[in-house]
PDB file of N, CA and C in Angstrom:
ATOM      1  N   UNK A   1       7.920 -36.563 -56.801  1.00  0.00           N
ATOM      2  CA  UNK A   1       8.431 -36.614 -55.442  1.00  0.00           C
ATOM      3  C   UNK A   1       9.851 -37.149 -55.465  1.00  0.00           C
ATOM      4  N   UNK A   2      10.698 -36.930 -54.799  1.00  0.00           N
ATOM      5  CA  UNK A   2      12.010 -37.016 -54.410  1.00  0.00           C
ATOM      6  C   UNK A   2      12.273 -38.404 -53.759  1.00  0.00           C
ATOM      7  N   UNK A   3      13.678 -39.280 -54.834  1.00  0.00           N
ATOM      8  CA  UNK A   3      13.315 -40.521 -53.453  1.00  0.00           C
ATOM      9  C   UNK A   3      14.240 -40.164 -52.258  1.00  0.00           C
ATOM     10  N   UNK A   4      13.756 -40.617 -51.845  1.00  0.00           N
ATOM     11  CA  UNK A   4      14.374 -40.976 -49.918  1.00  0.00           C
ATOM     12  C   UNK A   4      15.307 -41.510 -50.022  1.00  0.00           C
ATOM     13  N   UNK A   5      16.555 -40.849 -48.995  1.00  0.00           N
ATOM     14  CA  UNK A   5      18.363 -41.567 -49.232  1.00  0.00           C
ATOM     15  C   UNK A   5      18.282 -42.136 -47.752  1.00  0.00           C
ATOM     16  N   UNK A   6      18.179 -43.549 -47.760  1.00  0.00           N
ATOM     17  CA  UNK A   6      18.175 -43.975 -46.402  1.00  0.00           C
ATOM     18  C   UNK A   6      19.805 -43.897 -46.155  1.00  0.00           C
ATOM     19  N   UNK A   7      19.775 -43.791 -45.039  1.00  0.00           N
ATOM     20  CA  UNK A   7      20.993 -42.905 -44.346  1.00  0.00           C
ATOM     21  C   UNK A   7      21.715 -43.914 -43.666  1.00  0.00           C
ATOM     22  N   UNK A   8      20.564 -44.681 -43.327  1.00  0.00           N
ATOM     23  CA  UNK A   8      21.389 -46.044 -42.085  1.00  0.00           C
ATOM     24  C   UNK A   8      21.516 -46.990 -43.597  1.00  0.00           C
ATOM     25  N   UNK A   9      20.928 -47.751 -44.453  1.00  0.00           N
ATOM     26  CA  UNK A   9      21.376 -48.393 -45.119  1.00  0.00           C
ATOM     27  C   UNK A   9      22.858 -48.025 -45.802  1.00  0.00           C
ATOM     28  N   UNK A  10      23.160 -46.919 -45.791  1.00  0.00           N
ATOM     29  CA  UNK A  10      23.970 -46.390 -46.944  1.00  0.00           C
ATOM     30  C   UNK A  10      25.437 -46.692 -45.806  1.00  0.00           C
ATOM     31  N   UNK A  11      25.326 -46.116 -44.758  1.00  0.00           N
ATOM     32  CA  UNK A  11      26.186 -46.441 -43.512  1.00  0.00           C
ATOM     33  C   UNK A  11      26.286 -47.899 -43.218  1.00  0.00           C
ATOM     34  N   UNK A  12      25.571 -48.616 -43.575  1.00  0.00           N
ATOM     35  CA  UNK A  12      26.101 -50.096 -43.645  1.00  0.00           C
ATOM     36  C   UNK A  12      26.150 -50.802 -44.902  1.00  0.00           C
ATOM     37  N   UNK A  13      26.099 -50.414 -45.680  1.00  0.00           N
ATOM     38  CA  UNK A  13      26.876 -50.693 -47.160  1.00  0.00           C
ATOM     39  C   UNK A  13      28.467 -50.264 -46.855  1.00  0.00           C
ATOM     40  N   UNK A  14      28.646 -49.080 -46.248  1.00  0.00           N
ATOM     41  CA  UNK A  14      30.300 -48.790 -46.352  1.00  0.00           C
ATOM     42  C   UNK A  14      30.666 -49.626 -45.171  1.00  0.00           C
ATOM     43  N   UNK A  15      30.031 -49.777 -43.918  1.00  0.00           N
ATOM     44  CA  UNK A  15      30.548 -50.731 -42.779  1.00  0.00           C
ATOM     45  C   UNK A  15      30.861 -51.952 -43.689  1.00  0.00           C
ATOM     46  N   UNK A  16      30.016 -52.450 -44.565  1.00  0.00           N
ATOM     47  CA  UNK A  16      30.164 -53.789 -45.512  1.00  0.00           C
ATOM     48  C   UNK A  16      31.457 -53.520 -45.748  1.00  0.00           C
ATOM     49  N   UNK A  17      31.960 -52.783 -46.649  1.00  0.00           N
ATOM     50  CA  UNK A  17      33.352 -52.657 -47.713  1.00  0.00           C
ATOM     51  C   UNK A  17      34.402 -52.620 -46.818  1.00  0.00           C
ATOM     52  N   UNK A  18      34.326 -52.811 -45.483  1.00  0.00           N
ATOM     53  CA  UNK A  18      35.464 -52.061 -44.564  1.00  0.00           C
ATOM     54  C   UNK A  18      35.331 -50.790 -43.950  1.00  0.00           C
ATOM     55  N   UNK A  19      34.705 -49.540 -44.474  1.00  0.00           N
ATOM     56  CA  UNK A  19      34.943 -48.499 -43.477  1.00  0.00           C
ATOM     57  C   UNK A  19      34.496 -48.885 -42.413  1.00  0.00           C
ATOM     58  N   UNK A  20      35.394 -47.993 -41.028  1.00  0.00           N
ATOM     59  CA  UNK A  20      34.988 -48.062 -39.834  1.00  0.00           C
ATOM     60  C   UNK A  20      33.417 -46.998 -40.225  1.00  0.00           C
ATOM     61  N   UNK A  21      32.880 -47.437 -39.034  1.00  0.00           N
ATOM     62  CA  UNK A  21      31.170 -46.636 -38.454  1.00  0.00           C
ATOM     63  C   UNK A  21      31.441 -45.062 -38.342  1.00  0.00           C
ATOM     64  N   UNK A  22      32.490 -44.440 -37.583  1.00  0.00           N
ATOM     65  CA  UNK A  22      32.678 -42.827 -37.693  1.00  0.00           C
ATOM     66  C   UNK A  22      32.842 -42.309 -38.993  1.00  0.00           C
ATOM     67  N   UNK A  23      34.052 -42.971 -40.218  1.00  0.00           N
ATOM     68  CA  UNK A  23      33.723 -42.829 -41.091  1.00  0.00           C
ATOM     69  C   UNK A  23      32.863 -42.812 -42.213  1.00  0.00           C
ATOM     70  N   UNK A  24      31.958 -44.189 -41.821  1.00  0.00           N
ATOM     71  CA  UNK A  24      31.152 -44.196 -42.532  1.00  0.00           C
ATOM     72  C   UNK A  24      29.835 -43.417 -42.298  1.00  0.00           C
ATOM     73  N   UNK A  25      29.814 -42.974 -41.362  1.00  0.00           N
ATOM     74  CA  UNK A  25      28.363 -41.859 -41.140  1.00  0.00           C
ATOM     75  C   UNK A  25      28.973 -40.505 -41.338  1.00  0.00           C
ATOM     76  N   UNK A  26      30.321 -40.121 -41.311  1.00  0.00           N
ATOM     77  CA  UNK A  26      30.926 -38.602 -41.861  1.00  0.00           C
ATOM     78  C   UNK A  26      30.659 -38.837 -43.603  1.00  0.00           C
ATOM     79  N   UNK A  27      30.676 -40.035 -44.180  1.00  0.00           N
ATOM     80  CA  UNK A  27      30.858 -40.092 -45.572  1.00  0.00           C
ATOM     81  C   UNK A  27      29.112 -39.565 -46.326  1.00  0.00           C
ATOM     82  N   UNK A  28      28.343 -40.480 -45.504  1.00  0.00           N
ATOM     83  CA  UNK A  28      26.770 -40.155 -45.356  1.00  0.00           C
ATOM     84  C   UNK A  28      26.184 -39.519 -44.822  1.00  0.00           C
ATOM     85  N   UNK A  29      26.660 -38.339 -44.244  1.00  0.00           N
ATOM     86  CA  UNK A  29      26.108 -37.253 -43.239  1.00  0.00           C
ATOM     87  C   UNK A  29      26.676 -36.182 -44.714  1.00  0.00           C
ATOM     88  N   UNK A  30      27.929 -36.192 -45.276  1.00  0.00           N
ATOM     89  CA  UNK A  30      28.399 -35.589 -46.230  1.00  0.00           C
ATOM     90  C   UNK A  30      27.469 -35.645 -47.817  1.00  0.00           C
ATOM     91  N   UNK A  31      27.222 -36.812 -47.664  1.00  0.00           N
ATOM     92  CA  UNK A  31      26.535 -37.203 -49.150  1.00  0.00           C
ATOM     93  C   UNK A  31      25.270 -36.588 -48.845  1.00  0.00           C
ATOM     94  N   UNK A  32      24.446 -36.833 -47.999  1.00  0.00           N
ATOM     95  CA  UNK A  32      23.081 -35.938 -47.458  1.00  0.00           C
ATOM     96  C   UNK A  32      22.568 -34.610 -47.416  1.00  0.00           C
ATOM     97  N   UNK A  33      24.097 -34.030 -46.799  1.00  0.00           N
ATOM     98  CA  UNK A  33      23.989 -32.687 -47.018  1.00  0.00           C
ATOM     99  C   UNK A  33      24.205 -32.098 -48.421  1.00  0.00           C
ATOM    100  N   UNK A  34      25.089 -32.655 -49.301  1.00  0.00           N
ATOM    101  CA  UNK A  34      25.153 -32.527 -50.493  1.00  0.00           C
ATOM    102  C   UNK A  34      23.866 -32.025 -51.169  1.00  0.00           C
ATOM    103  N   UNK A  35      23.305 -33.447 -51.245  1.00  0.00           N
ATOM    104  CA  UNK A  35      21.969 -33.826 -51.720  1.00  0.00           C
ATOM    105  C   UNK A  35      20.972 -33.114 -51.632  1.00  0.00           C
ATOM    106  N   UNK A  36      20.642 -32.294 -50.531  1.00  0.00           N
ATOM    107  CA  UNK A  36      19.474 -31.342 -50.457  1.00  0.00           C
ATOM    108  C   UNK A  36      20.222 -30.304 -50.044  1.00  0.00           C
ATOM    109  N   UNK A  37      21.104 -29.584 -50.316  1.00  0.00           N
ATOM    110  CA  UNK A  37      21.781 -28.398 -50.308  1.00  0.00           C
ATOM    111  C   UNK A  37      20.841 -27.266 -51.630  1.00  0.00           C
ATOM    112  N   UNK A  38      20.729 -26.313 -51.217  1.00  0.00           N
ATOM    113  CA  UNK A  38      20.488 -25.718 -52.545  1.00  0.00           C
ATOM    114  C   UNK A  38      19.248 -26.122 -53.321  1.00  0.00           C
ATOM    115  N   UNK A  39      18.562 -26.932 -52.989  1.00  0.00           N
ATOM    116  CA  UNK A  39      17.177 -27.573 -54.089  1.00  0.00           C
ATOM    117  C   UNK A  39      16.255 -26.853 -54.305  1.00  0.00           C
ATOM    118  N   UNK A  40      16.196 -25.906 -53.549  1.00  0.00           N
ATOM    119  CA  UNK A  40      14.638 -24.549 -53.416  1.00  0.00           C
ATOM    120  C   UNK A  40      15.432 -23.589 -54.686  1.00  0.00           C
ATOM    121  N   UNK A  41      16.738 -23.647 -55.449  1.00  0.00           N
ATOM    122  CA  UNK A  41      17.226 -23.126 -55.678  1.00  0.00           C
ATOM    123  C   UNK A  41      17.354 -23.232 -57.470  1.00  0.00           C
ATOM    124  N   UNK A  42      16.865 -24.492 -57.718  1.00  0.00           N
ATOM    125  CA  UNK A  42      17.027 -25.081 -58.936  1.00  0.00           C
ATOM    126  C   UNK A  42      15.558 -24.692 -59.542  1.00  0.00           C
ATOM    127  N   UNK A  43      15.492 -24.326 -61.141  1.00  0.00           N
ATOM    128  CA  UNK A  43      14.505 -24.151 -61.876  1.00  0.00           C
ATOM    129  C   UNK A  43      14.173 -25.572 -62.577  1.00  0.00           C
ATOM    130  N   UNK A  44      12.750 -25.558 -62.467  1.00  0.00           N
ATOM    131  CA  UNK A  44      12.055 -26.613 -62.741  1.00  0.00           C
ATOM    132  C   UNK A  44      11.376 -26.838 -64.376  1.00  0.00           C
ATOM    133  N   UNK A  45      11.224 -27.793 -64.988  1.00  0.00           N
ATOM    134  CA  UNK A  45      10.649 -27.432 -66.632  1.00  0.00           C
ATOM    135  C   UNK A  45       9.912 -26.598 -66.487  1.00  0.00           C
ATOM    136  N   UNK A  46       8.802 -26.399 -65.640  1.00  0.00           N
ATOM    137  CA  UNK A  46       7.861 -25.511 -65.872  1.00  0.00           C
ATOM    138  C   UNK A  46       8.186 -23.930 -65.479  1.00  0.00           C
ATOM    139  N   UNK A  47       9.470 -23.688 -64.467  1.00  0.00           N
ATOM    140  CA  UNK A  47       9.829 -22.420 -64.480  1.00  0.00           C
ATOM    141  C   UNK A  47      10.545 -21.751 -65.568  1.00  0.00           C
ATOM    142  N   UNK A  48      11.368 -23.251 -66.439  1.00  0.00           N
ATOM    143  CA  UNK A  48      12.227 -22.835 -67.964  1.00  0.00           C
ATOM    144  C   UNK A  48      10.701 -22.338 -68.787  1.00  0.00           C
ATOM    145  N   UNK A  49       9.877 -23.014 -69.098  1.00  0.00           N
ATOM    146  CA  UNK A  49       8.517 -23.051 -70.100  1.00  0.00           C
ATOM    147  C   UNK A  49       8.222 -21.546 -69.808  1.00  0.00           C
ATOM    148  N   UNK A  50       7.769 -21.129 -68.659  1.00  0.00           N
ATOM    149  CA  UNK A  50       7.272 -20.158 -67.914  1.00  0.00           C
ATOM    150  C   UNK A  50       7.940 -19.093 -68.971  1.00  0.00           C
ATOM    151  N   UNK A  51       9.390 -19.115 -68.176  1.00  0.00           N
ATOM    152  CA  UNK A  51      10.549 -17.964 -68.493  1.00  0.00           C
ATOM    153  C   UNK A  51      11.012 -17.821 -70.432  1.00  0.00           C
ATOM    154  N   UNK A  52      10.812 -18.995 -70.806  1.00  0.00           N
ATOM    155  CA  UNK A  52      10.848 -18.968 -72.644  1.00  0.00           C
ATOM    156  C   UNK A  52       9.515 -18.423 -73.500  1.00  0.00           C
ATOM    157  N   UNK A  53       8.133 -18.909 -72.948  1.00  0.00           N
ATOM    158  CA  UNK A  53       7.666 -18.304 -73.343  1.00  0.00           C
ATOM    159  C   UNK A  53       6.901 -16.616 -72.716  1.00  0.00           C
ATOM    160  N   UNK A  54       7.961 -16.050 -71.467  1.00  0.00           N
ATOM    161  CA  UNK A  54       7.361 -14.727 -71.818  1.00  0.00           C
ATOM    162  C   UNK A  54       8.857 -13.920 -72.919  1.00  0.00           C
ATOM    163  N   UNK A  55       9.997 -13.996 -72.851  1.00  0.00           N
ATOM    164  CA  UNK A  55      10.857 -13.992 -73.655  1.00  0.00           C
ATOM    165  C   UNK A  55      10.779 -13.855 -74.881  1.00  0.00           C
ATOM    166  N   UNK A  56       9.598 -15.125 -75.537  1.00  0.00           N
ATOM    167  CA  UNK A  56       9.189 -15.264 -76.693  1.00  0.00           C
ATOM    168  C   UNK A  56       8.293 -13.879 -77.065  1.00  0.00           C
ATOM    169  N   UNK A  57       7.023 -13.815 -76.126  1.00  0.00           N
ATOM    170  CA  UNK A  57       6.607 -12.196 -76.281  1.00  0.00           C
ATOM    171  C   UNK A  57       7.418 -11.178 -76.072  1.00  0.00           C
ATOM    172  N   UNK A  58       8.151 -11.072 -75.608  1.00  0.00           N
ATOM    173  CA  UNK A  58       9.111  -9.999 -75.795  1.00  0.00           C
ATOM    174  C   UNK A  58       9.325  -9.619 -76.723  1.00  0.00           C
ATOM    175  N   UNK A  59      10.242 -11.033 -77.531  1.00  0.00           N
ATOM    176  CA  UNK A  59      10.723 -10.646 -79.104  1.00  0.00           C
ATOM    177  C   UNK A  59       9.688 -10.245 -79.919  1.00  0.00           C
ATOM    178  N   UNK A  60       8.518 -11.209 -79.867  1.00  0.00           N
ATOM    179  CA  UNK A  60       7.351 -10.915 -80.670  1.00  0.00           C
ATOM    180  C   UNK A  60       7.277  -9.235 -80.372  1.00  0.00           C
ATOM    181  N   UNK A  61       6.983  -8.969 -79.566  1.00  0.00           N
ATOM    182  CA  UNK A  61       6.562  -7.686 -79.213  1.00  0.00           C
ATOM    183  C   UNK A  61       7.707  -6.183 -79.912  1.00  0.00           C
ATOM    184  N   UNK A  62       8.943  -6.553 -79.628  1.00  0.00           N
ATOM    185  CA  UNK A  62       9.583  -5.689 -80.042  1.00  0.00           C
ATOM    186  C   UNK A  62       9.709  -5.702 -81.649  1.00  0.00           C
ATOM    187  N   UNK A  63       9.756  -7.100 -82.157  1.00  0.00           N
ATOM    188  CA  UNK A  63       9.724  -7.018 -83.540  1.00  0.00           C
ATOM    189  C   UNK A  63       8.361  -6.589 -84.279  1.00  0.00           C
ATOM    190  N   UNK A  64       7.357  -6.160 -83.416  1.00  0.00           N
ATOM    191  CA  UNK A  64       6.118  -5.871 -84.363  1.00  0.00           C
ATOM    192  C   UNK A  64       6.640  -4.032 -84.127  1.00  0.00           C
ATOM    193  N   UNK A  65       6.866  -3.742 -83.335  1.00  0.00           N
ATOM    194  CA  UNK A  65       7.344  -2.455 -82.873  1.00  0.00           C
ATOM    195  C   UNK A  65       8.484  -1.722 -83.732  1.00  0.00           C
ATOM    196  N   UNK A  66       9.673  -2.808 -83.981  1.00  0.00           N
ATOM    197  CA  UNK A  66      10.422  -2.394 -85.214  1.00  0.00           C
ATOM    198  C   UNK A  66       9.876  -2.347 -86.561  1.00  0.00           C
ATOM    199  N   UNK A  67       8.768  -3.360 -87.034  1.00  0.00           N
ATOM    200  CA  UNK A  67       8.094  -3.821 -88.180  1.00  0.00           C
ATOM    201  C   UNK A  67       7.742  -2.433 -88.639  1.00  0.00           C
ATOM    202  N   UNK A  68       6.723  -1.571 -87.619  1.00  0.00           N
ATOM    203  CA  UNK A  68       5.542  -0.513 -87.208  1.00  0.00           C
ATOM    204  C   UNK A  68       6.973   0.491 -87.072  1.00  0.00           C
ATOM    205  N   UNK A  69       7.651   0.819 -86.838  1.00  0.00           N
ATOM    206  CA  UNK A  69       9.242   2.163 -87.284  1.00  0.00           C
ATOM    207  C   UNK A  69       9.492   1.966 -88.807  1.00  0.00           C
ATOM    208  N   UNK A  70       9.516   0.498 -88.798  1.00  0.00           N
ATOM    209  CA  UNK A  70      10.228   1.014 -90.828  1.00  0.00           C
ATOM    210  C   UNK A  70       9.256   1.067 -91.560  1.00  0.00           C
ATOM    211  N   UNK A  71       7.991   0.781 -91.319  1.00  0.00           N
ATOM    212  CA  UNK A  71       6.917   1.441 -92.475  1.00  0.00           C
ATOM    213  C   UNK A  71       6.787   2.831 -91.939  1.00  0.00           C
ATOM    214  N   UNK A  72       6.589   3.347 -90.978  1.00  0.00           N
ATOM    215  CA  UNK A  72       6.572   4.651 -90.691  1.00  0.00           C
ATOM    216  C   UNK A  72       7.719   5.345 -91.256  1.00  0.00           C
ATOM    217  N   UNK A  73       9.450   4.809 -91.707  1.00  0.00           N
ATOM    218  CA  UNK A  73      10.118   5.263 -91.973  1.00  0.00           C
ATOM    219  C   UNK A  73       9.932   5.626 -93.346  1.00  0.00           C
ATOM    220  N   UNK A  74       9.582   4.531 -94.132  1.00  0.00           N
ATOM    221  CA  UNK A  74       9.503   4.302 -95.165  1.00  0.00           C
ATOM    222  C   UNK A  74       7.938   5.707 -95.943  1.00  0.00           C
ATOM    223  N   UNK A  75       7.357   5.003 -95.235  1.00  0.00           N
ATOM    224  CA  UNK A  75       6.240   6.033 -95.660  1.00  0.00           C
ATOM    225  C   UNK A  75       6.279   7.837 -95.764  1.00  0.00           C
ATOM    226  N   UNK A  76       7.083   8.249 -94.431  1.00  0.00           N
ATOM    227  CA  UNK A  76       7.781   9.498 -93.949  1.00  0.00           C
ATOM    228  C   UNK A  76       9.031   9.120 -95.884  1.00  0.00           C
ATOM    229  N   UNK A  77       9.688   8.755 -96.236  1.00  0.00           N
ATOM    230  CA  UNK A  77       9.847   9.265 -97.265  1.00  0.00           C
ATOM    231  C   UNK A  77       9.520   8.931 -98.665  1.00  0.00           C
ATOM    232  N   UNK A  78       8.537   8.454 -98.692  1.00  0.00           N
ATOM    233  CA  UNK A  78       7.260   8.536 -99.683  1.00  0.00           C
ATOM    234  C   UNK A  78       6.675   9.988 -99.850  1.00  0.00           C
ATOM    235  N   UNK A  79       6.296  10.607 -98.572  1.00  0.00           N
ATOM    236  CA  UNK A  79       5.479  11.732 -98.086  1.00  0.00           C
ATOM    237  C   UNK A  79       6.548  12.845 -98.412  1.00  0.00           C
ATOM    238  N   UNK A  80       7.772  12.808 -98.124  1.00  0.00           N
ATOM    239  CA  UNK A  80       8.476  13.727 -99.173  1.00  0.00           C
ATOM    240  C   UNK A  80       9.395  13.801-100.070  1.00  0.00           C
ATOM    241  N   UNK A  81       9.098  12.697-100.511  1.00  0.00           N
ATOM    242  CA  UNK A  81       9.644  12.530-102.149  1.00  0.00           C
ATOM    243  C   UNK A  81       8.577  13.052-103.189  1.00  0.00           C
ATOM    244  N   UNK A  82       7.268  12.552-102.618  1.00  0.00           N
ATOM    245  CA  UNK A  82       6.318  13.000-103.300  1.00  0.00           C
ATOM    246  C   UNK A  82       5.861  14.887-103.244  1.00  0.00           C
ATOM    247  N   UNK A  83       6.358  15.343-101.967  1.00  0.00           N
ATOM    248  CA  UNK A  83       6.160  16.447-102.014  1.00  0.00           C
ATOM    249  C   UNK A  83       7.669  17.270-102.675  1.00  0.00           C
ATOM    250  N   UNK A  84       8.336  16.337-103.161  1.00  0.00           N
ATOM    251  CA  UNK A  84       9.683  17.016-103.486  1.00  0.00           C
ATOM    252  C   UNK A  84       9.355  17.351-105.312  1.00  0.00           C
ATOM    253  N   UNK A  85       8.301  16.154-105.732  1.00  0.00           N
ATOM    254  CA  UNK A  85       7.864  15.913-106.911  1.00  0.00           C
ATOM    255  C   UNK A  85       8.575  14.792-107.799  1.00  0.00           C
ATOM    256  N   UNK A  86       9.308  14.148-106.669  1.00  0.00           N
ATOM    257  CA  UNK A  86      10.554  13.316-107.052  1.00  0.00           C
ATOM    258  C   UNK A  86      10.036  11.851-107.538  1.00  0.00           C
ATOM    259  N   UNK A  87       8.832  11.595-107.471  1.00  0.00           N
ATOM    260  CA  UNK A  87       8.192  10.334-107.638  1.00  0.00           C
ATOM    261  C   UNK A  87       6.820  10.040-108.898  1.00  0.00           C
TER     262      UNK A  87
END
């Protein structure tokens, strides 16, 4: 869970330092919006995990697929070398 940006404390921390009150709630109305701007937007470990391991089958997948072409290649000239009498 997300912590909570109290909004009025943060506005009287800067009233503390000197800012005036208009400024200091434009500074924290600014920092707020910041803060949860965009968050539905960010990938989470488990959407990286998700997204690496189907990726991972991918590769797996295409490399058994290339594996399964060069013995077929290979074999295709076995099959006529041998019919060439070349072997």
């Amino acid at each position: 869970m997300a912590a909570v940006f109290d909004t009025r404390a943060a506005v009287r921390g800067l009233e503390a330092a000197g800012i005036d009150t208009k400024h200091a709630e434009a500074i924290v109305e600014t920092m707020r919006d910041a803060r949860t701007a965009d968050t539905d937007q960010l990938a989470t470990k488990a959407d990286l995990k998700a997204d690496l391991a189907e990726l991972r089958a991918d590769l797996y997948r295409a490399l058994w697929i290339q594996g399964g072409a060069i013995v077929a290649i290979i074999a295709g000239f076995f099959t006529i070398l041998s019919g060439l009498k070349l072997l």
